[in-house]
Protein backbone atom coordinates (compact mmCIF):
# COMPACT_ATOMS: atom_id res chain seq x y z
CA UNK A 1 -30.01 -34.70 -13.60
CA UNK A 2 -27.50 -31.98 -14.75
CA UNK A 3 -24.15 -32.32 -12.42
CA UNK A 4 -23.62 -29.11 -11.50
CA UNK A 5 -27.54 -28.51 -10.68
CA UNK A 6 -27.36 -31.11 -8.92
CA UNK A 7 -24.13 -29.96 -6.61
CA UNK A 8 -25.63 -26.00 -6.40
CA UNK A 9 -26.07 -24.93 -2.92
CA UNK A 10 -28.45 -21.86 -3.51
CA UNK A 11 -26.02 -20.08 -0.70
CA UNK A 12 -23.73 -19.72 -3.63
CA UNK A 13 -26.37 -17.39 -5.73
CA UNK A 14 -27.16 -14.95 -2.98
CA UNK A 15 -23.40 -14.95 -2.38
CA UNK A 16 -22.39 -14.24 -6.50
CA UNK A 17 -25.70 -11.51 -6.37
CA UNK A 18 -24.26 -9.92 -3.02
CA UNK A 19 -20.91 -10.27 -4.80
CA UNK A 20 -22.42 -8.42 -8.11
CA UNK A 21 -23.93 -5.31 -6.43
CA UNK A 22 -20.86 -5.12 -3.91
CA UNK A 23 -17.97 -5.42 -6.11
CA UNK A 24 -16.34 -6.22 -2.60
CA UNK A 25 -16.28 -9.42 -1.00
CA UNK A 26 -15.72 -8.23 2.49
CA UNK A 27 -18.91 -6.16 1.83
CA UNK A 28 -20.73 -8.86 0.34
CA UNK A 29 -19.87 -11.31 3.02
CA UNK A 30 -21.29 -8.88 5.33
CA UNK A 31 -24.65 -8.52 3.52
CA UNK A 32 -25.17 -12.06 3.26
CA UNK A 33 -23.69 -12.94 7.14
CA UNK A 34 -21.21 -14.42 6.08
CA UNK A 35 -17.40 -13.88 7.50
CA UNK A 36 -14.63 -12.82 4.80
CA UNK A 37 -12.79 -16.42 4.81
CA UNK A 38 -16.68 -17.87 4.22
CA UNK A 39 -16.93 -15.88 1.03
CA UNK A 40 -13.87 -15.96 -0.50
CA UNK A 41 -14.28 -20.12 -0.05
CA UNK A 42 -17.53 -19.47 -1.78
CA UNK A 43 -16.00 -17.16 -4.41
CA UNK A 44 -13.93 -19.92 -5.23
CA UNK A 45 -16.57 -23.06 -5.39
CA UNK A 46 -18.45 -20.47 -7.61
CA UNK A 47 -15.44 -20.27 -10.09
CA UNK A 48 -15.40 -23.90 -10.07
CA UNK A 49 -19.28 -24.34 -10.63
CA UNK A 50 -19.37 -21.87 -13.55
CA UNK A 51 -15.95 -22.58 -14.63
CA UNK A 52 -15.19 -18.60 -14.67
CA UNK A 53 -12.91 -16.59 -12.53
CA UNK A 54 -16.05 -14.30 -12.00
CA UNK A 55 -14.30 -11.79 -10.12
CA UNK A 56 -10.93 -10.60 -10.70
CA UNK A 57 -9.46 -8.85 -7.92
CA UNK A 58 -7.91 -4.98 -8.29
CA UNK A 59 -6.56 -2.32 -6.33
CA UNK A 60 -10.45 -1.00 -5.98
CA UNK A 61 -12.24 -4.24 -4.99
CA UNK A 62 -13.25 -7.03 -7.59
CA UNK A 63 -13.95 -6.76 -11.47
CA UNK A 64 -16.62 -8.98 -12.61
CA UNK A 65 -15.51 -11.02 -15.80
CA UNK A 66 -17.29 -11.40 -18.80
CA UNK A 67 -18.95 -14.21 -17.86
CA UNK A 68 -20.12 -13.07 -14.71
CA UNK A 69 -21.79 -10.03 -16.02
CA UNK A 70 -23.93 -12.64 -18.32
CA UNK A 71 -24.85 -14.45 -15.04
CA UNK A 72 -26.02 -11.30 -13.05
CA UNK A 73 -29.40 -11.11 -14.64
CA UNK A 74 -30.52 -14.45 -14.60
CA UNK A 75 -29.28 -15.00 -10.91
CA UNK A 76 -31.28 -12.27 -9.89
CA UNK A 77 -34.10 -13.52 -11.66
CA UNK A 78 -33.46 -16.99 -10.31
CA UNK A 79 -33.33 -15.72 -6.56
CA UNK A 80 -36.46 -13.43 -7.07
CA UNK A 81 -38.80 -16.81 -8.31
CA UNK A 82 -37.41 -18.24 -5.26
CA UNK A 83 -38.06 -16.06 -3.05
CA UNK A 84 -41.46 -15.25 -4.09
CA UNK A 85 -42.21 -18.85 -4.49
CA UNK A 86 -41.26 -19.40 -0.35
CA UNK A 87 -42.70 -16.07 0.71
CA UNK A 88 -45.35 -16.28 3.11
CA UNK A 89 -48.24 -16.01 1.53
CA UNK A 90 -50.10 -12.31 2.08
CA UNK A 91 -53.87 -12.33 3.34
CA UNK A 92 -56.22 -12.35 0.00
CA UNK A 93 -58.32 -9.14 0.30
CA UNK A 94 -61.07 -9.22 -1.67
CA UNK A 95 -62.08 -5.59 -1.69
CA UNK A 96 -58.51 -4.95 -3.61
CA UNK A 97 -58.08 -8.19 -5.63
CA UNK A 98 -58.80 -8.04 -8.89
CA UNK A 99 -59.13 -11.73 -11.64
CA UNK A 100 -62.31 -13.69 -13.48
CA UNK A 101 -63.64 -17.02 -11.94
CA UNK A 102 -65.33 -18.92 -14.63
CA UNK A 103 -68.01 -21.16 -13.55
CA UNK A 104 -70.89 -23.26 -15.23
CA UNK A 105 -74.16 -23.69 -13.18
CA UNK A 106 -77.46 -25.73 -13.66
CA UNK A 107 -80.31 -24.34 -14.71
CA UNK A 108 -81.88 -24.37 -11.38
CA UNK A 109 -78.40 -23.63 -9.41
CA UNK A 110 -78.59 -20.51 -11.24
CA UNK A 111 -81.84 -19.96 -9.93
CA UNK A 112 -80.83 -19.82 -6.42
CA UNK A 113 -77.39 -18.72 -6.26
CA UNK A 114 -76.87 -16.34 -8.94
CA UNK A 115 -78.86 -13.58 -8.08
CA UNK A 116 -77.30 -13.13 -4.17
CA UNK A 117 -73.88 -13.71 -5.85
CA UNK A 118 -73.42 -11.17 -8.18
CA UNK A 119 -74.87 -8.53 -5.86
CA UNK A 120 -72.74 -9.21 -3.25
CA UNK A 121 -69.71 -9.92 -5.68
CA UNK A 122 -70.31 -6.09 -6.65
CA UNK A 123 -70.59 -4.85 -3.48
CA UNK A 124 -67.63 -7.41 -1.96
CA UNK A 125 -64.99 -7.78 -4.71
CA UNK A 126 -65.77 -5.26 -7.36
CA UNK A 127 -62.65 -5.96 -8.56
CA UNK A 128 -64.01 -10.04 -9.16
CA UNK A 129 -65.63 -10.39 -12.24
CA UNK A 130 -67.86 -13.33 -12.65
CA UNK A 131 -68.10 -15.51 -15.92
CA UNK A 132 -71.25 -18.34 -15.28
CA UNK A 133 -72.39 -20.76 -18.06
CA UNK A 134 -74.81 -23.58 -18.44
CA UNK A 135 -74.01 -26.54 -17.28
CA UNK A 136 -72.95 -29.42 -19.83
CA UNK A 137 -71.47 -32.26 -18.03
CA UNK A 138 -70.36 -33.57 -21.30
CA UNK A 139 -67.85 -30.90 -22.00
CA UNK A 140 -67.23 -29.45 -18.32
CA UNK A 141 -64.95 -31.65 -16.24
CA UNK A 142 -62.59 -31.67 -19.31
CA UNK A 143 -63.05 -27.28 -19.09
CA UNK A 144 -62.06 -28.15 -15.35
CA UNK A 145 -58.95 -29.88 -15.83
CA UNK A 146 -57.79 -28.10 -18.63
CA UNK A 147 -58.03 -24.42 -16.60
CA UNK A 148 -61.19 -23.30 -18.63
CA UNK A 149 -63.80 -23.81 -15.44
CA UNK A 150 -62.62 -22.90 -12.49
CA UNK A 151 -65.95 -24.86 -11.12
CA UNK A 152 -69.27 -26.75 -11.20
CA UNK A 153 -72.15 -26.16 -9.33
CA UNK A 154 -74.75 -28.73 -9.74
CA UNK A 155 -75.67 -32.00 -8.93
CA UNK A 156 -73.02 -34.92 -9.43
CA UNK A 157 -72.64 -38.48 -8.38
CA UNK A 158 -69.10 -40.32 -7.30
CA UNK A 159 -66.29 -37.96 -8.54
CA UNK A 160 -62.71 -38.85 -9.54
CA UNK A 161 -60.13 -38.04 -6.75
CA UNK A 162 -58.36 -35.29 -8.62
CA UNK A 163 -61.86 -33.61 -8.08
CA UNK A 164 -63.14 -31.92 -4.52
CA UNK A 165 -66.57 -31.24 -3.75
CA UNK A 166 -68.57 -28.65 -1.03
CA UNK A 167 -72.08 -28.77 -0.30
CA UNK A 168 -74.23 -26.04 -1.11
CA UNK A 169 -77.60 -26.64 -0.19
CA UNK A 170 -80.46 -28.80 -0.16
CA UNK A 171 -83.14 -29.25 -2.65
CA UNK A 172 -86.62 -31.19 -3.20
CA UNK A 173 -89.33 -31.20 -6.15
CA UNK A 174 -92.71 -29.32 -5.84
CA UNK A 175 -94.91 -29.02 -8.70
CA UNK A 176 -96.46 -26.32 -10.70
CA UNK A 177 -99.89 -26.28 -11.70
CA UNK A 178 -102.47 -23.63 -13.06
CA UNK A 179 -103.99 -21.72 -10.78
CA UNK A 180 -103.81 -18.71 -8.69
CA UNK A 181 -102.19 -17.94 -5.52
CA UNK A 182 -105.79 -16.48 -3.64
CA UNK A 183 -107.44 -19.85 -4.30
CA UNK A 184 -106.82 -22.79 -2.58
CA UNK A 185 -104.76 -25.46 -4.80
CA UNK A 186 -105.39 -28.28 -6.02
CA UNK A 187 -104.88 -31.51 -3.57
CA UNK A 188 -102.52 -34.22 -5.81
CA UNK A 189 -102.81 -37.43 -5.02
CA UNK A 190 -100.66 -40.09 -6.49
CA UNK A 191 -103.34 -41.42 -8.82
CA UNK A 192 -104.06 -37.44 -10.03
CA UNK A 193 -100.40 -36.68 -10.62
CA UNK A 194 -100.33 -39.73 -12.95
CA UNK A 195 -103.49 -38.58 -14.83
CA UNK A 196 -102.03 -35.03 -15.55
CA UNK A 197 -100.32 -34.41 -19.14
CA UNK A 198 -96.23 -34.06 -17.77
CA UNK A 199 -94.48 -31.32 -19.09
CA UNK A 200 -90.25 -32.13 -18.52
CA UNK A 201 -87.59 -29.86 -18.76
CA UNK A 202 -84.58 -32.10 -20.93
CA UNK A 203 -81.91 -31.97 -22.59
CA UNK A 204 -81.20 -34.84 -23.91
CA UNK A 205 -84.19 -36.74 -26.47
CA UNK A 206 -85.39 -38.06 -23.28
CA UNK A 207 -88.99 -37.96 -21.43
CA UNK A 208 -87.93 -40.26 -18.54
CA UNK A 209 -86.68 -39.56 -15.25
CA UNK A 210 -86.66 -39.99 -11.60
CA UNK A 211 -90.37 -39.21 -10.88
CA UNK A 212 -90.85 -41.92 -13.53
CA UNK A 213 -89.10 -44.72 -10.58
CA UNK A 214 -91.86 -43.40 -7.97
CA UNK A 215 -94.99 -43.59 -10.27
CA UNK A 216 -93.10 -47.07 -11.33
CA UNK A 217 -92.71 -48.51 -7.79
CA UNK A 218 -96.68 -47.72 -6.74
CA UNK A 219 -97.78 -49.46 -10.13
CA UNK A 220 -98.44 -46.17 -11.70
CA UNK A 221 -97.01 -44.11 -15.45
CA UNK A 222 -97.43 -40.61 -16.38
CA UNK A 223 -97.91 -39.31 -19.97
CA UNK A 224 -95.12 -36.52 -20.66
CA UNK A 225 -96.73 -34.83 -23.18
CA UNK A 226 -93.72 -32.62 -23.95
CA UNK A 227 -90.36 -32.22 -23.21
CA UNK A 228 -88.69 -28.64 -23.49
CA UNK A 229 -85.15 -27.19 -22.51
CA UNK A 230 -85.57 -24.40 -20.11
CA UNK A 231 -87.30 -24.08 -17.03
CA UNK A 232 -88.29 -20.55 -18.00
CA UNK A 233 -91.04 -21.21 -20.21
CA UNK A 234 -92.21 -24.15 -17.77
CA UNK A 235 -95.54 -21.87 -16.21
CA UNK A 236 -96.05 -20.06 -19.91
CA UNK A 237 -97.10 -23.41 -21.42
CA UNK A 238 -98.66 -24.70 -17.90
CA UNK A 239 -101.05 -21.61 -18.58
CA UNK A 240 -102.17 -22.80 -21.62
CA UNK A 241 -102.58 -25.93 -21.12
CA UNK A 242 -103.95 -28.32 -18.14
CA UNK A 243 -100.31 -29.58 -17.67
CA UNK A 244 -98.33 -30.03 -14.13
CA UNK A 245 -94.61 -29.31 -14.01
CA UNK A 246 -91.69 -31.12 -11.67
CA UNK A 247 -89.43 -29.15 -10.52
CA UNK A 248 -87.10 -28.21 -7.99
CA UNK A 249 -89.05 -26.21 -5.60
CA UNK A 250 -86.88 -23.34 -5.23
CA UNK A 251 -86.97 -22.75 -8.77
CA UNK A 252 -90.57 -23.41 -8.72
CA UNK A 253 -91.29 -21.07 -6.48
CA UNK A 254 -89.24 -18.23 -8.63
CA UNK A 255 -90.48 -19.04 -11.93
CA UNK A 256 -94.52 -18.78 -10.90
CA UNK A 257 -94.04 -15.41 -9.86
CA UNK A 258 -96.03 -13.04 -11.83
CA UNK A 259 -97.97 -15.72 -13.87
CA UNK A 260 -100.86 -17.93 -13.05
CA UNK A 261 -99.38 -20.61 -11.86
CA UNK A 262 -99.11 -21.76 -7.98
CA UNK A 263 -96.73 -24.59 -6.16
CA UNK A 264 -98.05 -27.81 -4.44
CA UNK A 265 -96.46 -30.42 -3.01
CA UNK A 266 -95.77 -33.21 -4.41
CA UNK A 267 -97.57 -36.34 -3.97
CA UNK A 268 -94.64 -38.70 -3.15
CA UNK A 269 -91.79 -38.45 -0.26
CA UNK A 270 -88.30 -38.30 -1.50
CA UNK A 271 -85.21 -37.80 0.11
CA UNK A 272 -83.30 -33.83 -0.49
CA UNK A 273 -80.64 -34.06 -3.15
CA UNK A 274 -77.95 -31.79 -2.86
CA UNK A 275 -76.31 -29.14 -5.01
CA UNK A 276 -72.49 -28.81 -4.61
CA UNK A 277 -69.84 -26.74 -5.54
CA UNK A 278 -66.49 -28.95 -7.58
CA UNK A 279 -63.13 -27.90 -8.42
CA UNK A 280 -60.54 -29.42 -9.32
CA UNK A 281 -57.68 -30.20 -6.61
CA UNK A 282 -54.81 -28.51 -8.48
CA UNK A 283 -56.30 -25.23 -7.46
CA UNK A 284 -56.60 -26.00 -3.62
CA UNK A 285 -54.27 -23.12 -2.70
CA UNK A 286 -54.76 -20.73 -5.63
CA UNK A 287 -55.92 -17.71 -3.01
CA UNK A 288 -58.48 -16.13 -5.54
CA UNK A 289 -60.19 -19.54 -6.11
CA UNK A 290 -59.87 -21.07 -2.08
CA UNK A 291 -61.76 -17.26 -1.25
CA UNK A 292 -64.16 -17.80 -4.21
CA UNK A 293 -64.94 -21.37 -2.61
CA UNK A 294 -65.74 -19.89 0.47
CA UNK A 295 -67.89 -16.70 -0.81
CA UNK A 296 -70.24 -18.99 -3.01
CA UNK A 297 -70.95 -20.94 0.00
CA UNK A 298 -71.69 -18.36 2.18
CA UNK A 299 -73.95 -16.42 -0.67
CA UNK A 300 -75.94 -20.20 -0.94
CA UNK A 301 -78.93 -20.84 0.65
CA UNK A 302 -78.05 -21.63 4.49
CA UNK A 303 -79.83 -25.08 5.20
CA UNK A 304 -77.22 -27.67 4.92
CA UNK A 305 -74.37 -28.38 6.98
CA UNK A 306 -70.80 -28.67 5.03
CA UNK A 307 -67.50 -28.51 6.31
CA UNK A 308 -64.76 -25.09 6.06
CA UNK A 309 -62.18 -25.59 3.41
């Protein structure tokens, strides 16, 4: 560590920048609360840290040295990062605040959230603009701890430490068959389910997933016929086709809407999973992104209990 950082008593900057605007060191022990004998023993532990005079004394008060006019600026600087960095913090208003909060969603957290976000974003924090992108887990906890994402909402296992999580809400599969709402739908049974041509929304190269376990554990496989990557075209090809769709029901029950497609139940009990807001702990007290935290929980579907932060 650098000796004479490490002997600095930060008294002895806001006595040199009372020192600098004063030109007096009575006066400037006065601004600072100081008595005279106080400062001048300052003055004079500041010539020995800086190896200056500093101030010369005249007939008219004190005449800063070379040196000491070189130091003005960056004390003043020095004081003002200090100062703002022990500041009490002022109450984030969100009406006046202005920044972008970049965040990658699911396919189906998009769904549910986004639409109640941005309107009350607009209406709340006009000043807040909103960046959202899909959702690659490959790519986006590296985008988190680099500063690209400011957070995840999805659904993620066991997290690293250096990451936080809230819960957002709770969500359960329904499936999507062809039909229309003013008739009465189609009864699945376990045994019917499996019969039914799968359509699966992937993407990865991969046709297997958690229904796959339940059919599994009663004895029981399923034919996914296709595979496709967005749950947006999910009721266009069950039109067409005699296909049944898994999905979570929220988004199920958005995506049917104007087509003829209805929702069921499915044939199995499972337990909720949960979607949940991450971040990375490094931004705990950043006052646009602890706010931000708070506001997409509150704009989230209210049936699952998580705690403030």
């Amino acid at each position: 560590m650098d000796a004479n950082l490490a002997r600095l008593d930060l008294g002895l900057l806001v006595l040199f920048e009372a020192l600098a605007a004063e030109r007096n060191v009575t006066r400037a022990a006065s601004k600072v609360g100081m008595t005279q004998p106080s400062a001048s023993k300052g003055l004079n532990r500041l010539r020995d840290l800086f190896q200056d005079e500093l101030y010369v004394r005249t007939s008219r008060g004190i005449r800063p040295t070379p040196r000491a006019l070189e130091l003005e600026a960056p004390v003043r600087q020095a004081l003002l990062a200090v100062r703002n960095a022990v500041a009490k913090p002022t109450p984030f208003n969100p009406g006046e605040a202005s920044g972008v909060i970049r965040v990658a969603m699911s396919d189906a957290a998009e769904f549910v959230l986004l639409p109640n976000l941005i309107r009350r974003l607009a209406k709340e924090a006009p000043g807040i603009d909103l960046r959202a992108r899909p959702l690659d887990k490959e790519t986006a906890f590296e985008a988190l701890d680099t500063g690209k994402l400011d957070g995840l909402v999805g659904v993620f296992g066991k997290l690293p430490k250096r990451y936080d999580r809230r819960a957002l809400w709770n969500e359960r599969f329904a499936c999507v068959l062809r039909g229309h709402s003013s008739e009465k739908p189609e009864r699945l049974t376990l045994k019917s389910y499996a019969r039914k041509p799968h359509v699966l929304v992937s993407l990865r190269d991969d046709a297997n997933g958690y229904v796959d376990d339940v059919l599994a554990r009663h004895g029981l496989t399923r034919r996914v016929l296709a595979t496709v990557g967005r749950f947006m075209i999910v009721p266009y090809v069950i039109e067409a086709t005699d296909c049944i769709a898994t999905l979570p029901s929220r988004m199920a029950h958005r995506v049917v809407q104007g087509t003829q497609c209805v929702v069921v139940e499915t044939p199995f009990k499972m337990q909720p999973w949960q979607e949940a807001l991450i971040w990375h702990r490094g931004t705990e007290r950043t006052p646009l992104q602890v706010w931000f935290r708070r506001f997409v929980a509150e704009c989230a579907p209210n049936d699952t209990a998580s705690p403030s932060r």
